[in-house]
PDB file of N, CA and C in Angstrom:
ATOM      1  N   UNK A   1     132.851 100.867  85.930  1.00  0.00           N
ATOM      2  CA  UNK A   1     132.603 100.205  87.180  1.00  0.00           C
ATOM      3  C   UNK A   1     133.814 100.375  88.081  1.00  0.00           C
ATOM      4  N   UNK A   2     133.479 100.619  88.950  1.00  0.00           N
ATOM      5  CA  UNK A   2     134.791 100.372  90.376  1.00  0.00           C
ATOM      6  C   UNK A   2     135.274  99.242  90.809  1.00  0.00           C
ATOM      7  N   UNK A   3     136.871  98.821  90.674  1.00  0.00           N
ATOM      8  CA  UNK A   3     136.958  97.957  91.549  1.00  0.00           C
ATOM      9  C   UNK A   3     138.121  98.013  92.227  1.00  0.00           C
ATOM     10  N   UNK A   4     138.353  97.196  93.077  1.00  0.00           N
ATOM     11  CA  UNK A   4     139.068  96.534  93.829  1.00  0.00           C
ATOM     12  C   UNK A   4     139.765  95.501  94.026  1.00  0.00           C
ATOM     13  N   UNK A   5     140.935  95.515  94.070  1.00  0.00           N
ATOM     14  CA  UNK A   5     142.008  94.083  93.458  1.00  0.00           C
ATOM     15  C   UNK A   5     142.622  94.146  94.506  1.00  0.00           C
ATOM     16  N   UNK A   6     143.064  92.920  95.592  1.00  0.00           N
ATOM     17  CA  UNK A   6     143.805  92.549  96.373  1.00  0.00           C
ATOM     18  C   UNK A   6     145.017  91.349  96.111  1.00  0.00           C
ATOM     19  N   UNK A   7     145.930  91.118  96.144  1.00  0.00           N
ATOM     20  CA  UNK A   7     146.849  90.012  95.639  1.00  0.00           C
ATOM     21  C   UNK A   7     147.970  89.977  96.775  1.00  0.00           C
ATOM     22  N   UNK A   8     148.545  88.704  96.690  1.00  0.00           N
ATOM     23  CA  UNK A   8     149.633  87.680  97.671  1.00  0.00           C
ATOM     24  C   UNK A   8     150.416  87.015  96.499  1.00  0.00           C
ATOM     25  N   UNK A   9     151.434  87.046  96.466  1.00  0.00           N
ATOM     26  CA  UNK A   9     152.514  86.375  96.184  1.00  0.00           C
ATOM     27  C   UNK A   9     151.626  86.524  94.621  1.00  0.00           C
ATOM     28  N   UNK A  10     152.122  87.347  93.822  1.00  0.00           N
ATOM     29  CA  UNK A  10     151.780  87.226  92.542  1.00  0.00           C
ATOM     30  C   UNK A  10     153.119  87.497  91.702  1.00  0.00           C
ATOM     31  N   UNK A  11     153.272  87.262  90.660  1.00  0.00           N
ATOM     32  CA  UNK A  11     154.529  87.800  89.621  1.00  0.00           C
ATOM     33  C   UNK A  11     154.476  89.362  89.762  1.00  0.00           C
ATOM     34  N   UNK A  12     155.892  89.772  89.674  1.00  0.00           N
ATOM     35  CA  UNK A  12     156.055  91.015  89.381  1.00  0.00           C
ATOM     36  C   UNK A  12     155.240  91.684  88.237  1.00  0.00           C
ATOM     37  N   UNK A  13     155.083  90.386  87.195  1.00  0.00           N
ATOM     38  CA  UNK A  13     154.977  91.652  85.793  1.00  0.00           C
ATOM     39  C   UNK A  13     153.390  91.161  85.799  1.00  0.00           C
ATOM     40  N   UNK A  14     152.548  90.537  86.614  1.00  0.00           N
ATOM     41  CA  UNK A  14     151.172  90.659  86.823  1.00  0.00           C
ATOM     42  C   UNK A  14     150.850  92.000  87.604  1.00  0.00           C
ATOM     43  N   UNK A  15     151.466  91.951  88.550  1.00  0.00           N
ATOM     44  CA  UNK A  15     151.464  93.545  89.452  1.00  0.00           C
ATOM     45  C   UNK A  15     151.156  94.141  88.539  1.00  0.00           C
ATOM     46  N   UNK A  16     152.547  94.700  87.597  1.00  0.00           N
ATOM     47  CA  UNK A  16     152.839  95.826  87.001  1.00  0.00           C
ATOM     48  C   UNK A  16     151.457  96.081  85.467  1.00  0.00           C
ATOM     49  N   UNK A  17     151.010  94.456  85.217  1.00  0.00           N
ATOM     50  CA  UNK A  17     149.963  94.681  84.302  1.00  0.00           C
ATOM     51  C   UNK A  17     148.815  95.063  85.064  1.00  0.00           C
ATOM     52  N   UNK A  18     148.479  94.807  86.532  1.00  0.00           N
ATOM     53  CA  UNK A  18     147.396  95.488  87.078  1.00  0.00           C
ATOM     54  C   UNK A  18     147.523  97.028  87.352  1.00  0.00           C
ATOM     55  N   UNK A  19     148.951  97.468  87.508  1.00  0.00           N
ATOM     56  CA  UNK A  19     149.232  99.167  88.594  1.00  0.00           C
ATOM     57  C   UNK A  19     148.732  99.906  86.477  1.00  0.00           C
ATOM     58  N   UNK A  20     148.618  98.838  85.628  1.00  0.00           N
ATOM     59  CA  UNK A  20     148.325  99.771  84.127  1.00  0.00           C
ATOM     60  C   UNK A  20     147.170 100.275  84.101  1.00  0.00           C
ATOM     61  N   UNK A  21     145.994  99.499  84.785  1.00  0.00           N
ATOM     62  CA  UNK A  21     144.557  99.992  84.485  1.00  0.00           C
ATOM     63  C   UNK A  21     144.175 100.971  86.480  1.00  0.00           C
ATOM     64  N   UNK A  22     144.888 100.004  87.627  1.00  0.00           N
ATOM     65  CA  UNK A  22     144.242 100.450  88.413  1.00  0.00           C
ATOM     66  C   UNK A  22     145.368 101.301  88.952  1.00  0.00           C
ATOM     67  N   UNK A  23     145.084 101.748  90.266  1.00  0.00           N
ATOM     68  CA  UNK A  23     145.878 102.476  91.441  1.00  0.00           C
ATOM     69  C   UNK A  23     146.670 101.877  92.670  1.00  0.00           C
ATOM     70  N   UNK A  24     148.003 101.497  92.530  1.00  0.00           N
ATOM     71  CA  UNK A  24     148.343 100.603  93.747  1.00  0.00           C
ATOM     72  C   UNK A  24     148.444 101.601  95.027  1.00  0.00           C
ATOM     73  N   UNK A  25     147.246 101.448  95.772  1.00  0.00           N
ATOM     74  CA  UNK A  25     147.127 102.194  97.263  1.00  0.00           C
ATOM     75  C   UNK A  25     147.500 101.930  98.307  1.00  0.00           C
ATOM     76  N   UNK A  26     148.255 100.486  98.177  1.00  0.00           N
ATOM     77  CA  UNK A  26     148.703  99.759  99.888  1.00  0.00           C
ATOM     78  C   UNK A  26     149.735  98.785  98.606  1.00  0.00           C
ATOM     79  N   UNK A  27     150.407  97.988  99.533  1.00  0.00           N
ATOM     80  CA  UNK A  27     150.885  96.639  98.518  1.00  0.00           C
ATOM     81  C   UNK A  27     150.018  96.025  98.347  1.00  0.00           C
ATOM     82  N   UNK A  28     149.922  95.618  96.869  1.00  0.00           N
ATOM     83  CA  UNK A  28     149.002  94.251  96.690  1.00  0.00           C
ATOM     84  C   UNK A  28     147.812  94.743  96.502  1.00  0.00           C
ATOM     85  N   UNK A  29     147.551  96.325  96.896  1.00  0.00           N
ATOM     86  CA  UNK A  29     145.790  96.833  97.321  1.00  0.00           C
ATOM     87  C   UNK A  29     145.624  97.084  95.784  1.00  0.00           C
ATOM     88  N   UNK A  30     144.752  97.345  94.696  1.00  0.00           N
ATOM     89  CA  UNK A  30     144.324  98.101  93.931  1.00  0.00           C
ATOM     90  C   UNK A  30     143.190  98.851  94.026  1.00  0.00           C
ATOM     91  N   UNK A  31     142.826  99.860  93.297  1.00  0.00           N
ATOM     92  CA  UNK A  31     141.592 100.216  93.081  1.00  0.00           C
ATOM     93  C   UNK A  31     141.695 101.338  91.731  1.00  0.00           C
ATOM     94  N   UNK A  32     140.171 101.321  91.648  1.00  0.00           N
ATOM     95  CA  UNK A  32     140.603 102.295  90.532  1.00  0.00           C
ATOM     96  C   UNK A  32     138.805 102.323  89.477  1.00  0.00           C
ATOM     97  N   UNK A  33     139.015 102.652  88.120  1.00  0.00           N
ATOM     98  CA  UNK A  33     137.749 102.416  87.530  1.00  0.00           C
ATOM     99  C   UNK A  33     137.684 101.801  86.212  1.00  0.00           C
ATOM    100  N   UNK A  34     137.206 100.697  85.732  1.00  0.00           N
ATOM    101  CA  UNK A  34     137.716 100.096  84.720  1.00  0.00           C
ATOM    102  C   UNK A  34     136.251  99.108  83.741  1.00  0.00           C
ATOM    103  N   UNK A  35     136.701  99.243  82.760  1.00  0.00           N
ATOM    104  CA  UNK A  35     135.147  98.695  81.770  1.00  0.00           C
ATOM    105  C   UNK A  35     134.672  97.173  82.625  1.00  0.00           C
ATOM    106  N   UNK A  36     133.714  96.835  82.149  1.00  0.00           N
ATOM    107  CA  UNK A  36     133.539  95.307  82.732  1.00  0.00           C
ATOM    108  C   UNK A  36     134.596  94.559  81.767  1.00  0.00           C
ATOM    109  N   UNK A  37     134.866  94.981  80.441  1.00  0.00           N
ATOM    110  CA  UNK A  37     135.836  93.785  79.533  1.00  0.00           C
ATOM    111  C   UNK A  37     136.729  93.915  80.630  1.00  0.00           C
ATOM    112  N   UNK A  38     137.494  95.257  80.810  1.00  0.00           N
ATOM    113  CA  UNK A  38     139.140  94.971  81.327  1.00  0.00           C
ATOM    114  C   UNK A  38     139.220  94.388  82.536  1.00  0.00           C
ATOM    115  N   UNK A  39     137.687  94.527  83.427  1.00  0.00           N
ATOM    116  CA  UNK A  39     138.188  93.871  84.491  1.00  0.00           C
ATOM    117  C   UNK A  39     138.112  92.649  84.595  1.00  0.00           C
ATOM    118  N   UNK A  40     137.248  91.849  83.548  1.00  0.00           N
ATOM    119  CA  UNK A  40     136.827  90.532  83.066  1.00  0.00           C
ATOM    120  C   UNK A  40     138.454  89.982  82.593  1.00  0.00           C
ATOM    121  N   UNK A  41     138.877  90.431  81.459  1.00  0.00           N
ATOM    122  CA  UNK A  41     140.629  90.162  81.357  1.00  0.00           C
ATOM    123  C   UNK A  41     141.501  90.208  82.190  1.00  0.00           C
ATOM    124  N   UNK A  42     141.226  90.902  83.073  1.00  0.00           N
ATOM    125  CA  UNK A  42     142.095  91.279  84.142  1.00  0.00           C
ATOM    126  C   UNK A  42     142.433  89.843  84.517  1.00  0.00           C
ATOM    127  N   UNK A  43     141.004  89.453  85.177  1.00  0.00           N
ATOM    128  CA  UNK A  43     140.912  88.519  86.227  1.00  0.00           C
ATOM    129  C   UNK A  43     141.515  87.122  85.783  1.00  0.00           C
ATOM    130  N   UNK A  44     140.888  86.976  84.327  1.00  0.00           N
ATOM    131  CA  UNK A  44     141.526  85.942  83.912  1.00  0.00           C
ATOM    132  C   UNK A  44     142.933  85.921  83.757  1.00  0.00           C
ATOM    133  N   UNK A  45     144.072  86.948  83.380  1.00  0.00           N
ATOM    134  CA  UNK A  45     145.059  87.089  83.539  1.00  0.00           C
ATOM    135  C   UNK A  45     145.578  87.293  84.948  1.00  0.00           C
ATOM    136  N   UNK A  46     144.542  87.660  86.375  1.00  0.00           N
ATOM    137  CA  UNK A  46     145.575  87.088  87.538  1.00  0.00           C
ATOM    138  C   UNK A  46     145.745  85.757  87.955  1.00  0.00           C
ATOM    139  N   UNK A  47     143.719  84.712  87.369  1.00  0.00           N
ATOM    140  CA  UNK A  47     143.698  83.438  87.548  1.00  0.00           C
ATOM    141  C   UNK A  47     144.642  82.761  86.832  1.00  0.00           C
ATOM    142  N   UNK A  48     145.264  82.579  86.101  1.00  0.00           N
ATOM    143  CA  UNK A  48     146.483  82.044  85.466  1.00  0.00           C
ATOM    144  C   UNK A  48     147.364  82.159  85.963  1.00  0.00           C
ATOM    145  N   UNK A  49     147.920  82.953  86.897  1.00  0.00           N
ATOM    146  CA  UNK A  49     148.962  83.854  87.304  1.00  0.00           C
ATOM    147  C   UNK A  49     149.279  83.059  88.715  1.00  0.00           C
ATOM    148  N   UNK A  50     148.044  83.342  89.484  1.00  0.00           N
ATOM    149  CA  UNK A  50     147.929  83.333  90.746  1.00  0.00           C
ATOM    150  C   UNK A  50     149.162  81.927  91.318  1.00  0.00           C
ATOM    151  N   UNK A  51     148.796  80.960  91.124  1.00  0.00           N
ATOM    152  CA  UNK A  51     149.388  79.590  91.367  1.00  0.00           C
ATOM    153  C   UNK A  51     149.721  79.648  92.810  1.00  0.00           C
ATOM    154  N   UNK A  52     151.017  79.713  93.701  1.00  0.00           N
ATOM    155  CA  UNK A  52     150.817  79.625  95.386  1.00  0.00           C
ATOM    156  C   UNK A  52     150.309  80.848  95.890  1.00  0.00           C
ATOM    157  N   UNK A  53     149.708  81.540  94.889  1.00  0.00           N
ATOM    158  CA  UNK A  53     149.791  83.401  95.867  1.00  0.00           C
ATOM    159  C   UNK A  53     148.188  83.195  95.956  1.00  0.00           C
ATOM    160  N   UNK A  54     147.582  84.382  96.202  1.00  0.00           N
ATOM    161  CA  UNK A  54     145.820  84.345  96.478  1.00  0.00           C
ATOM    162  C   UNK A  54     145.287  85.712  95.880  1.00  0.00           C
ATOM    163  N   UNK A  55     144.262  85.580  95.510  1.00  0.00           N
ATOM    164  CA  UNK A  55     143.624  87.315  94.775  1.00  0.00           C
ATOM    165  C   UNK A  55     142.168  87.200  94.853  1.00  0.00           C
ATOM    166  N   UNK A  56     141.953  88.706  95.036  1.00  0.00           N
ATOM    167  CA  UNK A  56     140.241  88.865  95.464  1.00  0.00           C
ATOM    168  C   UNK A  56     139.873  90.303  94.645  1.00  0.00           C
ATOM    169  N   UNK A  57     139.207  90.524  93.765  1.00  0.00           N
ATOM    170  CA  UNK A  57     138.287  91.493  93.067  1.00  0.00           C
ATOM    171  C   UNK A  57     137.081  91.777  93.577  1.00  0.00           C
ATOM    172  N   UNK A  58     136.780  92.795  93.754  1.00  0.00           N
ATOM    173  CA  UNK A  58     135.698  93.383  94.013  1.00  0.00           C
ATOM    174  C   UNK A  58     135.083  94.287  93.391  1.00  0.00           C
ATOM    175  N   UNK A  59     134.398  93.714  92.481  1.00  0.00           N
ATOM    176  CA  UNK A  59     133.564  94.899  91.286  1.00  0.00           C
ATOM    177  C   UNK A  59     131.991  95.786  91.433  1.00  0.00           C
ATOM    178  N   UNK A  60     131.796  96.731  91.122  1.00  0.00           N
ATOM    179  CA  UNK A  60     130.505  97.555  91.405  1.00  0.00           C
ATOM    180  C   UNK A  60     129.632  96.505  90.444  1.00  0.00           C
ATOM    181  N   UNK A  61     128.481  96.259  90.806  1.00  0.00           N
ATOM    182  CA  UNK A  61     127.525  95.709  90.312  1.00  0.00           C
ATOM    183  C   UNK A  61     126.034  96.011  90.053  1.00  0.00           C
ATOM    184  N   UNK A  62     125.357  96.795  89.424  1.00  0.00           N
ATOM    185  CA  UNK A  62     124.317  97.285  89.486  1.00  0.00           C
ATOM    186  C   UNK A  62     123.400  95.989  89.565  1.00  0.00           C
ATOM    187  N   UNK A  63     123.285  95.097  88.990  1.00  0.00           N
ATOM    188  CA  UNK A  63     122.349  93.620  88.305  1.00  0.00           C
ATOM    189  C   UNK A  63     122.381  93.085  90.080  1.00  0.00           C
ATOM    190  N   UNK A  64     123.065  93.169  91.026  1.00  0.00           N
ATOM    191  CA  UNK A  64     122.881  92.530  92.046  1.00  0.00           C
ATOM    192  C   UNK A  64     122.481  93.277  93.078  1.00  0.00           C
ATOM    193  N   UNK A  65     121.776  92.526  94.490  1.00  0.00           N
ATOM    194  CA  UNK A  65     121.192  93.359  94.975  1.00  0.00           C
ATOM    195  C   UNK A  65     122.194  94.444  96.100  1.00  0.00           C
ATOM    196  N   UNK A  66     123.621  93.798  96.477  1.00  0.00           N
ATOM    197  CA  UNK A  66     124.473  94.194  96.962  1.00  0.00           C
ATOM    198  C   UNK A  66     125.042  95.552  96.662  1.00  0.00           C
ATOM    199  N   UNK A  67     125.313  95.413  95.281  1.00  0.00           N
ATOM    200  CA  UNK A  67     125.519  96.153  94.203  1.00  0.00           C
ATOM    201  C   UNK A  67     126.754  95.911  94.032  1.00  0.00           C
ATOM    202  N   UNK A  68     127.580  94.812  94.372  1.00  0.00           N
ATOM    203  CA  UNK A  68     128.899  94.560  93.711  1.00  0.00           C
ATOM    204  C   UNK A  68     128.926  93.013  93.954  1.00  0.00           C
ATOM    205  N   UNK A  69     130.224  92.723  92.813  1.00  0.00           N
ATOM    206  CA  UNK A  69     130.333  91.023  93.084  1.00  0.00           C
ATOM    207  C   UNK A  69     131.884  91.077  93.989  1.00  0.00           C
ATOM    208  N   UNK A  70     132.133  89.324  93.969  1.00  0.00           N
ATOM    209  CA  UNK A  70     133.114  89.175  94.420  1.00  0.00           C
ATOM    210  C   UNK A  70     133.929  88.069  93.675  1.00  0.00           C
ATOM    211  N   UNK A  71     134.941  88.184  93.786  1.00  0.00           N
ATOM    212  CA  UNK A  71     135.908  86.989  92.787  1.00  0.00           C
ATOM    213  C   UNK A  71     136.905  86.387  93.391  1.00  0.00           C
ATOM    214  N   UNK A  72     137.309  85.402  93.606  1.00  0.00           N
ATOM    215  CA  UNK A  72     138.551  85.022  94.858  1.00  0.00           C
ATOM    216  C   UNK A  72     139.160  83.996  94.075  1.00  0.00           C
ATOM    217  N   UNK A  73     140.400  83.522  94.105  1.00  0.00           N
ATOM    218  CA  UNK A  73     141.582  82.685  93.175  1.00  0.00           C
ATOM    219  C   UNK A  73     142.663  82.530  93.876  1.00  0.00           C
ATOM    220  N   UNK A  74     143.054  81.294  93.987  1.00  0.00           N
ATOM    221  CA  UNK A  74     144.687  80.801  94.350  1.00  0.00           C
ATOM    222  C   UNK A  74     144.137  80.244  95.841  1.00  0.00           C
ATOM    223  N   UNK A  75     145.287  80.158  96.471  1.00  0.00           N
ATOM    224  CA  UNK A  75     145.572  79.067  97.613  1.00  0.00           C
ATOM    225  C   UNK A  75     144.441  79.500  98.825  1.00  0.00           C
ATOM    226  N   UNK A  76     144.304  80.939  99.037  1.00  0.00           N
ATOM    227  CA  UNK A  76     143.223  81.230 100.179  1.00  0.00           C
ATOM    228  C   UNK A  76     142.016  81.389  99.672  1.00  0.00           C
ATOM    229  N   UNK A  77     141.900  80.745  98.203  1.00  0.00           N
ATOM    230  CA  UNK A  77     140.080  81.035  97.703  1.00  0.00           C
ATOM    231  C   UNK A  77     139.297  80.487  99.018  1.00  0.00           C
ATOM    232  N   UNK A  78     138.104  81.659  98.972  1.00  0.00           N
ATOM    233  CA  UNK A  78     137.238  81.592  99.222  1.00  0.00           C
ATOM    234  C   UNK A  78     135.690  81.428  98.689  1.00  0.00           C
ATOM    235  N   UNK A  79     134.887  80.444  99.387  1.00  0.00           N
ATOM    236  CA  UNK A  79     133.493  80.586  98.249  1.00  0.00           C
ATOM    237  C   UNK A  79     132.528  81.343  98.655  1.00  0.00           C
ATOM    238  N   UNK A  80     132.065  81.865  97.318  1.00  0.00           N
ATOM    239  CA  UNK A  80     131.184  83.020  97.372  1.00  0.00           C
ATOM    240  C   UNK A  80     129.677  82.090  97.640  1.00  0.00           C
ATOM    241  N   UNK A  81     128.715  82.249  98.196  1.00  0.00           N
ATOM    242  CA  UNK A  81     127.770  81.751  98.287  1.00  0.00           C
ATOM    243  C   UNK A  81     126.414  82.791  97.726  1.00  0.00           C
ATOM    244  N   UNK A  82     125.821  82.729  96.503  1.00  0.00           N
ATOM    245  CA  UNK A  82     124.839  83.606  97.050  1.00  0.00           C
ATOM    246  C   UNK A  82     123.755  83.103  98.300  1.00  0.00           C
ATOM    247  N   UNK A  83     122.730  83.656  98.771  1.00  0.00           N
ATOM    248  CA  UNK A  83     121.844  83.445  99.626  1.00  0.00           C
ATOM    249  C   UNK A  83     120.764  84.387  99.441  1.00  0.00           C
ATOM    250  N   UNK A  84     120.197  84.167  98.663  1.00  0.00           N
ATOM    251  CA  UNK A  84     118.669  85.688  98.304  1.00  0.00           C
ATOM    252  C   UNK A  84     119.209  86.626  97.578  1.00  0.00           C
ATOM    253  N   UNK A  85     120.040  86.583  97.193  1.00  0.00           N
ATOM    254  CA  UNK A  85     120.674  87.897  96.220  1.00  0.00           C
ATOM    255  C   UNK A  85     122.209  88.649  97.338  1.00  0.00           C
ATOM    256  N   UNK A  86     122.015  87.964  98.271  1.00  0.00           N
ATOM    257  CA  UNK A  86     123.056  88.631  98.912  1.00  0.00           C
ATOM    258  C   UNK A  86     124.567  87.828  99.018  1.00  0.00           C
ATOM    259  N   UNK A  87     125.474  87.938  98.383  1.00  0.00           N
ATOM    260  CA  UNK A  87     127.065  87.264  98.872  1.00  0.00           C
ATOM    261  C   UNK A  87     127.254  87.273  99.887  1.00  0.00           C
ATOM    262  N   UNK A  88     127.286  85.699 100.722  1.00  0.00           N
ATOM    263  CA  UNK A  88     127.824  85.746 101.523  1.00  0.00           C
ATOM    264  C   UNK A  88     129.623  84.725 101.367  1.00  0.00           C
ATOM    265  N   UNK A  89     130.568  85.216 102.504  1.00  0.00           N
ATOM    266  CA  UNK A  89     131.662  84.341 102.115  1.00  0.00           C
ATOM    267  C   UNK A  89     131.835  83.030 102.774  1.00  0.00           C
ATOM    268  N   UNK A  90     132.071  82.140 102.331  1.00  0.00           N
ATOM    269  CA  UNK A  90     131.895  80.481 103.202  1.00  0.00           C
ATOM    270  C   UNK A  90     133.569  80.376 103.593  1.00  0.00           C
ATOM    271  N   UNK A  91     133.620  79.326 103.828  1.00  0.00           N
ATOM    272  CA  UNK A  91     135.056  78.760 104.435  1.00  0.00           C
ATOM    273  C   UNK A  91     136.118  77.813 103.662  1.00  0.00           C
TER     274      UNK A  91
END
């Protein structure tokens, strides 16, 4: 699956455990291609992490109608709403 990892104020050695599976393309940007486990671990290892910083995943999703999900953690979470099968983001 493809995803997409964005992060703010995270630990250095969380970075450096994300630049292991993905591609750092901007600061903070990831992307790259990774099983559903690793990106499932992943996440839980930035949600632990996160504390004043903020992080957003964006995974390919076949099961939805979008075809990807979304994941958001730390101080700028955002909520995912579905609405008919479609994510929308709330406030």
């Amino acid at each position: 699956m493809f995803a997409v990892v964005s992060v703010v104020a995270l630990p250095d050695h969380v970075c450096g455990y994300i630049s292991r599976f993905l591609t750092e393309a901007h600061v903070g940007l990831y992307a790259g291609v990774l099983s559903r486990r690793v990106a499932d671990e992943m996440w839980e290892r930035i949600v632990s992490a996160v504390h004043e910083g903020s992080a957003v995943m964006v995974c390919s999703d076949p099961t939805v109608e979008q075809g990807f999900t979304i994941r958001t953690a730390g101080r700028e979470k955002r909520s995912v709403v579905d609405c008919d099968g479609i994510a929308l983001i709330g406030a």
